[in-house]
N, C-alpha and C. Protein backbone atom coordinates (compact mmCIF):
# COMPACT_ATOMS: atom_id res chain seq x y z
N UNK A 1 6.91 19.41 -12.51
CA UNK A 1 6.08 18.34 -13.02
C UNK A 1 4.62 18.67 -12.76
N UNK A 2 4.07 18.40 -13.75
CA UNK A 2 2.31 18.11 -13.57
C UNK A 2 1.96 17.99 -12.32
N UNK A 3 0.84 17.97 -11.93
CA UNK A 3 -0.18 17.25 -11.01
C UNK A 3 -1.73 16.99 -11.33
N UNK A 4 -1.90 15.71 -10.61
CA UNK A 4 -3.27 14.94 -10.89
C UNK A 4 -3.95 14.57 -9.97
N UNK A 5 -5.05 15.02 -9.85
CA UNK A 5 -6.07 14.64 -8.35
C UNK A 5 -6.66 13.19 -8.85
N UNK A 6 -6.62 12.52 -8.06
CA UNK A 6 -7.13 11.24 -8.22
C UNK A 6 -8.06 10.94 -6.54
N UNK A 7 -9.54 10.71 -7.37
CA UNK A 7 -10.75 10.90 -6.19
C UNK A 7 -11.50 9.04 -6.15
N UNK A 8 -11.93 9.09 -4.67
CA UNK A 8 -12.07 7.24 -4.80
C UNK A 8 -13.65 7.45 -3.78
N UNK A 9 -14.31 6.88 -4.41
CA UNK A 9 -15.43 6.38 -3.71
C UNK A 9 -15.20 5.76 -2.14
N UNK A 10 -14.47 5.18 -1.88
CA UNK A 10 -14.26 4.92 -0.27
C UNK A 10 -13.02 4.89 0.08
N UNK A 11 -12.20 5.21 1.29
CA UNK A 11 -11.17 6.15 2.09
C UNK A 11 -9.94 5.49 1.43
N UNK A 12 -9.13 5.80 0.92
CA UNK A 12 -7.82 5.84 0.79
C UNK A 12 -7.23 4.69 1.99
N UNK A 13 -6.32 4.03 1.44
CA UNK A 13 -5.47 3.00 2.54
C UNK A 13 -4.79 3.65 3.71
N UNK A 14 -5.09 3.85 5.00
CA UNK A 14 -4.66 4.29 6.07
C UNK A 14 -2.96 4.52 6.21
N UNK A 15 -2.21 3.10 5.23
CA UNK A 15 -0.98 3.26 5.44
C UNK A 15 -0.56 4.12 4.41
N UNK A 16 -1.00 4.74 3.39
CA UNK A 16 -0.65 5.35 2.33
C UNK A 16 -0.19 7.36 2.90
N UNK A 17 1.27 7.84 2.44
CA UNK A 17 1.27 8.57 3.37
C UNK A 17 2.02 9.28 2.12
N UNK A 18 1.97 10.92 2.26
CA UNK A 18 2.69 11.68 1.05
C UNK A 18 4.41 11.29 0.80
N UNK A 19 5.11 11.17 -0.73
CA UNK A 19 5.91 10.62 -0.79
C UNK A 19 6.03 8.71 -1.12
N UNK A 20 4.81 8.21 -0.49
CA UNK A 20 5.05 6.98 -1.52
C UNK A 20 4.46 6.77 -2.86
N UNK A 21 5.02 6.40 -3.44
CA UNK A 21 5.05 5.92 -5.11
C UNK A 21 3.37 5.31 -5.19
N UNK A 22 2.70 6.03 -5.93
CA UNK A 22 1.13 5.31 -6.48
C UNK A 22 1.60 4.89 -8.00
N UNK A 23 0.92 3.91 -8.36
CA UNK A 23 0.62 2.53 -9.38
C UNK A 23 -0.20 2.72 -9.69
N UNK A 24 -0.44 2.21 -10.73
CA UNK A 24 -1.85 1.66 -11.59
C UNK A 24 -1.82 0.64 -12.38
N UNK A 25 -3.12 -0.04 -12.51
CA UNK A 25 -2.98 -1.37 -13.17
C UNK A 25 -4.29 -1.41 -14.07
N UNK A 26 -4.36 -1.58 -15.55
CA UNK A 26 -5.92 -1.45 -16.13
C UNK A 26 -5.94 -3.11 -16.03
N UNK A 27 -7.40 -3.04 -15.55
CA UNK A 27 -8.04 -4.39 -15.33
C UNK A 27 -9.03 -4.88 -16.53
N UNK A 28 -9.69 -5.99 -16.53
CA UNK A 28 -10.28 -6.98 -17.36
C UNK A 28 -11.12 -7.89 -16.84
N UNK A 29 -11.91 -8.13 -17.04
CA UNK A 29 -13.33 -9.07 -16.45
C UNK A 29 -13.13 -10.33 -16.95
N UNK A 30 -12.55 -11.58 -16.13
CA UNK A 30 -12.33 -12.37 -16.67
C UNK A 30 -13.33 -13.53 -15.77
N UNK A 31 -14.16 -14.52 -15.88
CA UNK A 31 -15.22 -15.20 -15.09
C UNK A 31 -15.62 -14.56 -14.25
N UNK A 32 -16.04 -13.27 -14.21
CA UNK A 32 -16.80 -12.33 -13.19
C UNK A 32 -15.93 -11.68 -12.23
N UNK A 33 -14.38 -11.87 -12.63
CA UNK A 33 -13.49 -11.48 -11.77
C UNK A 33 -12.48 -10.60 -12.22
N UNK A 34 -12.05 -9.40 -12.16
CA UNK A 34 -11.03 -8.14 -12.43
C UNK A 34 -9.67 -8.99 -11.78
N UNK A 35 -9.37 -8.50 -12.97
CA UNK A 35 -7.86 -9.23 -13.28
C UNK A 35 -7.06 -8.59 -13.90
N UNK A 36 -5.81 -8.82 -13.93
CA UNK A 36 -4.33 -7.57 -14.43
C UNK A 36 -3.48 -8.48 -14.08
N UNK A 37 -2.87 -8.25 -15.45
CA UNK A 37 -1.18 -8.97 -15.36
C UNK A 37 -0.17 -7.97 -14.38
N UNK A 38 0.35 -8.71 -13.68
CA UNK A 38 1.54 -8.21 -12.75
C UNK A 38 2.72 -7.06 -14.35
N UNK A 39 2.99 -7.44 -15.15
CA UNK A 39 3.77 -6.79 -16.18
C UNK A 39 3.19 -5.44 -16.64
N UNK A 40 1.65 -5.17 -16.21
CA UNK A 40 0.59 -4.08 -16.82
C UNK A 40 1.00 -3.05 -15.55
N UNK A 41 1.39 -2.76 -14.68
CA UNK A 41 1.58 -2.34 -13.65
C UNK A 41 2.44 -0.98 -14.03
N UNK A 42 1.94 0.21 -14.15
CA UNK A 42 2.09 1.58 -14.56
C UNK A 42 2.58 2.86 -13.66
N UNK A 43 3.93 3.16 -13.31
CA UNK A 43 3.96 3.82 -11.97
C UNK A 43 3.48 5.61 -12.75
N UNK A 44 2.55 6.28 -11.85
CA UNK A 44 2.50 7.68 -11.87
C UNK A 44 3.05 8.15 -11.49
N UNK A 45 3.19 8.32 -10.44
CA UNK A 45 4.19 9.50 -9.64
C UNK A 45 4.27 9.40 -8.05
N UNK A 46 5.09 10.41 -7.72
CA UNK A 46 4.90 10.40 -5.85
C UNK A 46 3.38 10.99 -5.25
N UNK A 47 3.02 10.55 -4.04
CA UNK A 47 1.70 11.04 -3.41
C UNK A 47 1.91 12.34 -2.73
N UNK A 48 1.69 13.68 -3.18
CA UNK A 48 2.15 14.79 -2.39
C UNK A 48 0.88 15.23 -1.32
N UNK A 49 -0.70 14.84 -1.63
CA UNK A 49 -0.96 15.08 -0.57
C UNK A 49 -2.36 14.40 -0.14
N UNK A 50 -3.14 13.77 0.53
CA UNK A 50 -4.02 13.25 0.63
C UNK A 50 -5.14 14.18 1.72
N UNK A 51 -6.18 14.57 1.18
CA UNK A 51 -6.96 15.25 1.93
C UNK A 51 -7.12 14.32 3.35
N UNK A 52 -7.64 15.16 4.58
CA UNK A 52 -8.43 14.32 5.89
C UNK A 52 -9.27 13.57 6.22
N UNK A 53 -10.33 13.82 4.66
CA UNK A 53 -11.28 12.51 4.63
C UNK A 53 -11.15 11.40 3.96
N UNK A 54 -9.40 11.18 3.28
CA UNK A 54 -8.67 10.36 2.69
C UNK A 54 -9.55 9.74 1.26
N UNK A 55 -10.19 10.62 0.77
CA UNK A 55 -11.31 10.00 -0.56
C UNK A 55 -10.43 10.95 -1.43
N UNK A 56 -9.49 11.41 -1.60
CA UNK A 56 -8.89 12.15 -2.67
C UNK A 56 -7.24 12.08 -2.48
N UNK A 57 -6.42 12.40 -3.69
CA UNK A 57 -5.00 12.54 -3.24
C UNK A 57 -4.48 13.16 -4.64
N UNK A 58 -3.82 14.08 -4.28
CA UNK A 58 -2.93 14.61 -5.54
C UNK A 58 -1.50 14.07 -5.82
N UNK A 59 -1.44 13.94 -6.77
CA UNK A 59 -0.12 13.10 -7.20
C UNK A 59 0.98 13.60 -8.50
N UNK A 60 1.92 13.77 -8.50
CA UNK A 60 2.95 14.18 -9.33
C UNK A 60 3.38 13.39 -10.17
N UNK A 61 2.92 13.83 -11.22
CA UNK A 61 3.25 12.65 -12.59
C UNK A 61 3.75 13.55 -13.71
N UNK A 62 4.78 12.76 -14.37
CA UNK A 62 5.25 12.98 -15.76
C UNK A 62 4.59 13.80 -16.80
N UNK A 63 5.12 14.61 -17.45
CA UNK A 63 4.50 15.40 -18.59
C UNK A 63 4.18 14.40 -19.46
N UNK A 64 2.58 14.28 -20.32
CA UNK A 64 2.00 13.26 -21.00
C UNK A 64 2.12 12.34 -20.53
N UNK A 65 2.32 11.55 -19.16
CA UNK A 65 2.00 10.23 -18.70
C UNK A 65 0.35 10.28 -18.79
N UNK A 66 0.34 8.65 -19.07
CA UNK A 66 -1.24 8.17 -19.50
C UNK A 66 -1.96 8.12 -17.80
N UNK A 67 -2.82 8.63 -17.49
CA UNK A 67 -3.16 8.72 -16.29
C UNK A 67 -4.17 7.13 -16.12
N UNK A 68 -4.85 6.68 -15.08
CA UNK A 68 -5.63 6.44 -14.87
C UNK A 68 -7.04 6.27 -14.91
N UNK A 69 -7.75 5.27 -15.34
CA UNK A 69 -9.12 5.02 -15.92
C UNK A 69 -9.85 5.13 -14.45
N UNK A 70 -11.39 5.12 -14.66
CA UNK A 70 -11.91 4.99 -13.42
C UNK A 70 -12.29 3.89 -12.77
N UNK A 71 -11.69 2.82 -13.87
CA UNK A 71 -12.07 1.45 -13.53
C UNK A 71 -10.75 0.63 -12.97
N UNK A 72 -9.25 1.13 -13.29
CA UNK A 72 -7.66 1.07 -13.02
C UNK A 72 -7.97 0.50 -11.21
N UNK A 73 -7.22 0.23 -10.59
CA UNK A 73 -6.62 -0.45 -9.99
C UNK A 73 -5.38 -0.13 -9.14
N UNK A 74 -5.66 1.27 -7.95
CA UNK A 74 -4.35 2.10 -7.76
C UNK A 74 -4.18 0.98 -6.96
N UNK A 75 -2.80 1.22 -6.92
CA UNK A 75 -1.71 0.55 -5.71
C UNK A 75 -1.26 1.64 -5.37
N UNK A 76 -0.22 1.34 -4.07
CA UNK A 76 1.22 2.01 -3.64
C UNK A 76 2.23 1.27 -3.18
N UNK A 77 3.57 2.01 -3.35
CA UNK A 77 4.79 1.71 -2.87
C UNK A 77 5.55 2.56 -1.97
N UNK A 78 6.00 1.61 -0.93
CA UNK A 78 6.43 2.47 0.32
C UNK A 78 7.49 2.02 -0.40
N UNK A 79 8.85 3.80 -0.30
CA UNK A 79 10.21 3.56 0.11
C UNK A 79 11.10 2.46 1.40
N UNK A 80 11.51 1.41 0.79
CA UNK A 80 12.32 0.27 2.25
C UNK A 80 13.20 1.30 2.98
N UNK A 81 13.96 2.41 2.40
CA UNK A 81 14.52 2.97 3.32
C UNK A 81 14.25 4.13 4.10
N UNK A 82 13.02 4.56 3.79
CA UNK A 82 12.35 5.59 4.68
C UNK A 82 11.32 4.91 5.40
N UNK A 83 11.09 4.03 4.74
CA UNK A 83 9.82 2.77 5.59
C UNK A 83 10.21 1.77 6.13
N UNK A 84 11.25 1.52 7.21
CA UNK A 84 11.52 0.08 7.13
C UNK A 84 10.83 -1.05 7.94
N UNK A 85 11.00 -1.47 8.10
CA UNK A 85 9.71 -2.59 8.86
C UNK A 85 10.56 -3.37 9.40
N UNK A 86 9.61 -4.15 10.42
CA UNK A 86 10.43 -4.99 11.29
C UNK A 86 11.07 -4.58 12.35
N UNK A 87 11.36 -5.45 13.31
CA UNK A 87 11.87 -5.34 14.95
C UNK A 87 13.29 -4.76 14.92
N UNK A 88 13.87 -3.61 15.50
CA UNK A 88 14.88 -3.11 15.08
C UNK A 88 15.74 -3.43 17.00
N UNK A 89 16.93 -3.51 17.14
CA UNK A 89 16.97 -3.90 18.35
C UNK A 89 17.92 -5.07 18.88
N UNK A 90 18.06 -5.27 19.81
CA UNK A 90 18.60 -6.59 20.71
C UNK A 90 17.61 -7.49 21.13
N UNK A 91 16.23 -6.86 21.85
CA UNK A 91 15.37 -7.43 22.41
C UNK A 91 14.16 -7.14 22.06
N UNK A 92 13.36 -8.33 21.76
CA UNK A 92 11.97 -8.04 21.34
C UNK A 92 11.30 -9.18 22.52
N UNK A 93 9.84 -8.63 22.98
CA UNK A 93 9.06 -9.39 24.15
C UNK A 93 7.76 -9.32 22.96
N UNK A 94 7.04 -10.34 23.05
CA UNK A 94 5.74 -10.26 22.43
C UNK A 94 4.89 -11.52 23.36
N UNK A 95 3.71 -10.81 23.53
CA UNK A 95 2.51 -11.59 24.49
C UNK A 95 1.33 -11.62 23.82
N UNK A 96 0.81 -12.69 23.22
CA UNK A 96 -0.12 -13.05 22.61
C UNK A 96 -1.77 -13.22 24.03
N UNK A 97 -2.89 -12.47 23.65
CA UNK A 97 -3.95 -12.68 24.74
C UNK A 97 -5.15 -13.05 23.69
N UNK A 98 -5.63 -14.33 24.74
CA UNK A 98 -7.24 -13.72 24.33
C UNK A 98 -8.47 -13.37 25.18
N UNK A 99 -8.72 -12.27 24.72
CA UNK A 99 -9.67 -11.54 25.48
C UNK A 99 -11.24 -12.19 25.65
N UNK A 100 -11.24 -13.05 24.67
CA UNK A 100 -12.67 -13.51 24.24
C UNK A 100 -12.57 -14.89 25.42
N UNK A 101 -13.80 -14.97 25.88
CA UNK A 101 -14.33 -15.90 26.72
C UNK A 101 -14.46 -17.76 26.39
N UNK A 102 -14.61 -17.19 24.72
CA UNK A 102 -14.67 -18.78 24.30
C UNK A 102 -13.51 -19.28 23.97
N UNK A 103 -13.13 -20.31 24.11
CA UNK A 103 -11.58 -21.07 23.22
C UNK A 103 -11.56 -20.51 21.75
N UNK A 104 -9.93 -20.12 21.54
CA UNK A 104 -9.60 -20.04 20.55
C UNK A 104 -8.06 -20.95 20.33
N UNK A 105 -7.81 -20.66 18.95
CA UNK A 105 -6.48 -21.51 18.70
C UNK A 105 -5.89 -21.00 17.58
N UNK A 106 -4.42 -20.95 18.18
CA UNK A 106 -3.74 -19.60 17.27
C UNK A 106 -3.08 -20.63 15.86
N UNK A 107 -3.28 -20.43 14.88
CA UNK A 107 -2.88 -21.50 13.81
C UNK A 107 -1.16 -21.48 13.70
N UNK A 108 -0.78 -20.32 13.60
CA UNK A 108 0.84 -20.03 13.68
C UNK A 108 1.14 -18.95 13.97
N UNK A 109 2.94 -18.76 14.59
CA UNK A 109 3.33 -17.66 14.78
C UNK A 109 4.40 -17.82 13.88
N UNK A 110 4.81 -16.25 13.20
CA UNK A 110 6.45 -16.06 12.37
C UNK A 110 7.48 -15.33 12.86
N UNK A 111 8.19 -15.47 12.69
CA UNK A 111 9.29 -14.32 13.36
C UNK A 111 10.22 -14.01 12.15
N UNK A 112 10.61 -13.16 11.77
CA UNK A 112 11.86 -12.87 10.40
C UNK A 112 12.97 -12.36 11.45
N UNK A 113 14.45 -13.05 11.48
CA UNK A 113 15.06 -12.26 12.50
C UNK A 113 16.40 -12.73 11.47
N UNK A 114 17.69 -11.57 12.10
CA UNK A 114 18.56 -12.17 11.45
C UNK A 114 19.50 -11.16 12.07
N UNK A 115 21.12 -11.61 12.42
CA UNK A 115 21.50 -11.06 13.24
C UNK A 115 22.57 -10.35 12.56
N UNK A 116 22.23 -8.17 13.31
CA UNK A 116 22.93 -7.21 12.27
C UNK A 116 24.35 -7.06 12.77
N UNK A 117 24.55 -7.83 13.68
CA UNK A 117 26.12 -6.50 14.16
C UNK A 117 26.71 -7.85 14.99
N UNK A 118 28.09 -8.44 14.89
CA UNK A 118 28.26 -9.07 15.83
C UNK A 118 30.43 -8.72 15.52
């Protein structure tokens, strides 16, 4: 398959890592605001490699896939099963601090739990 360097004025998303799926979305100026239908959403290819100063990344796309404008809208998609998220385990401890001197107030906490093996 092809490959396509795709270069960004400021650093690439920290969580973005070779192997997840990059997107694109062409946008529209609608009351001073860039906008895209969720249905416009265009996958390119896998991320094979992102330079160290994370302002560039080469990507593996389809023979004649429509690439990307400079005005588009990349996303990415992490694999759920090479990426999975969440507390894996029997036991999880979590300690909330605040370091700061003045009062604060925590608005909410979430937990997603659900039990794998019994």
């Amino acid at each position: 398959m092809p490959t396509a360097t795709l270069s960004f004025g400021q650093p690439i998303n920290i969580s973005v890592q070779p192997g997840d799926m990059v997107l694109y979305c062409p946008t529209t100026i609608s009351s001073g605001f860039s906008t895209a239908p969720q249905s416009d959403v265009i996958m390119i290819g896998a991320c094979l490699t992102i330079t160290p100063a994370r302002l560039t990344m080469t990507v593996d796309h389809a023979a004649g896939a429509n690439l990307p404008a400079d005005d588009d809208f990349i996303l990415f998609s992490k694999d759920k099963y090479s990426n999975p998220s969440g507390i894996l385990g029997y036991y999880a401890k979590i300690c909330f601090r605040n370091n700061s001197t003045e009062e604060a107030e925590l608005f909410g906490v979430n937990a997603d739990t659900f039990e794998s093996s019994k």
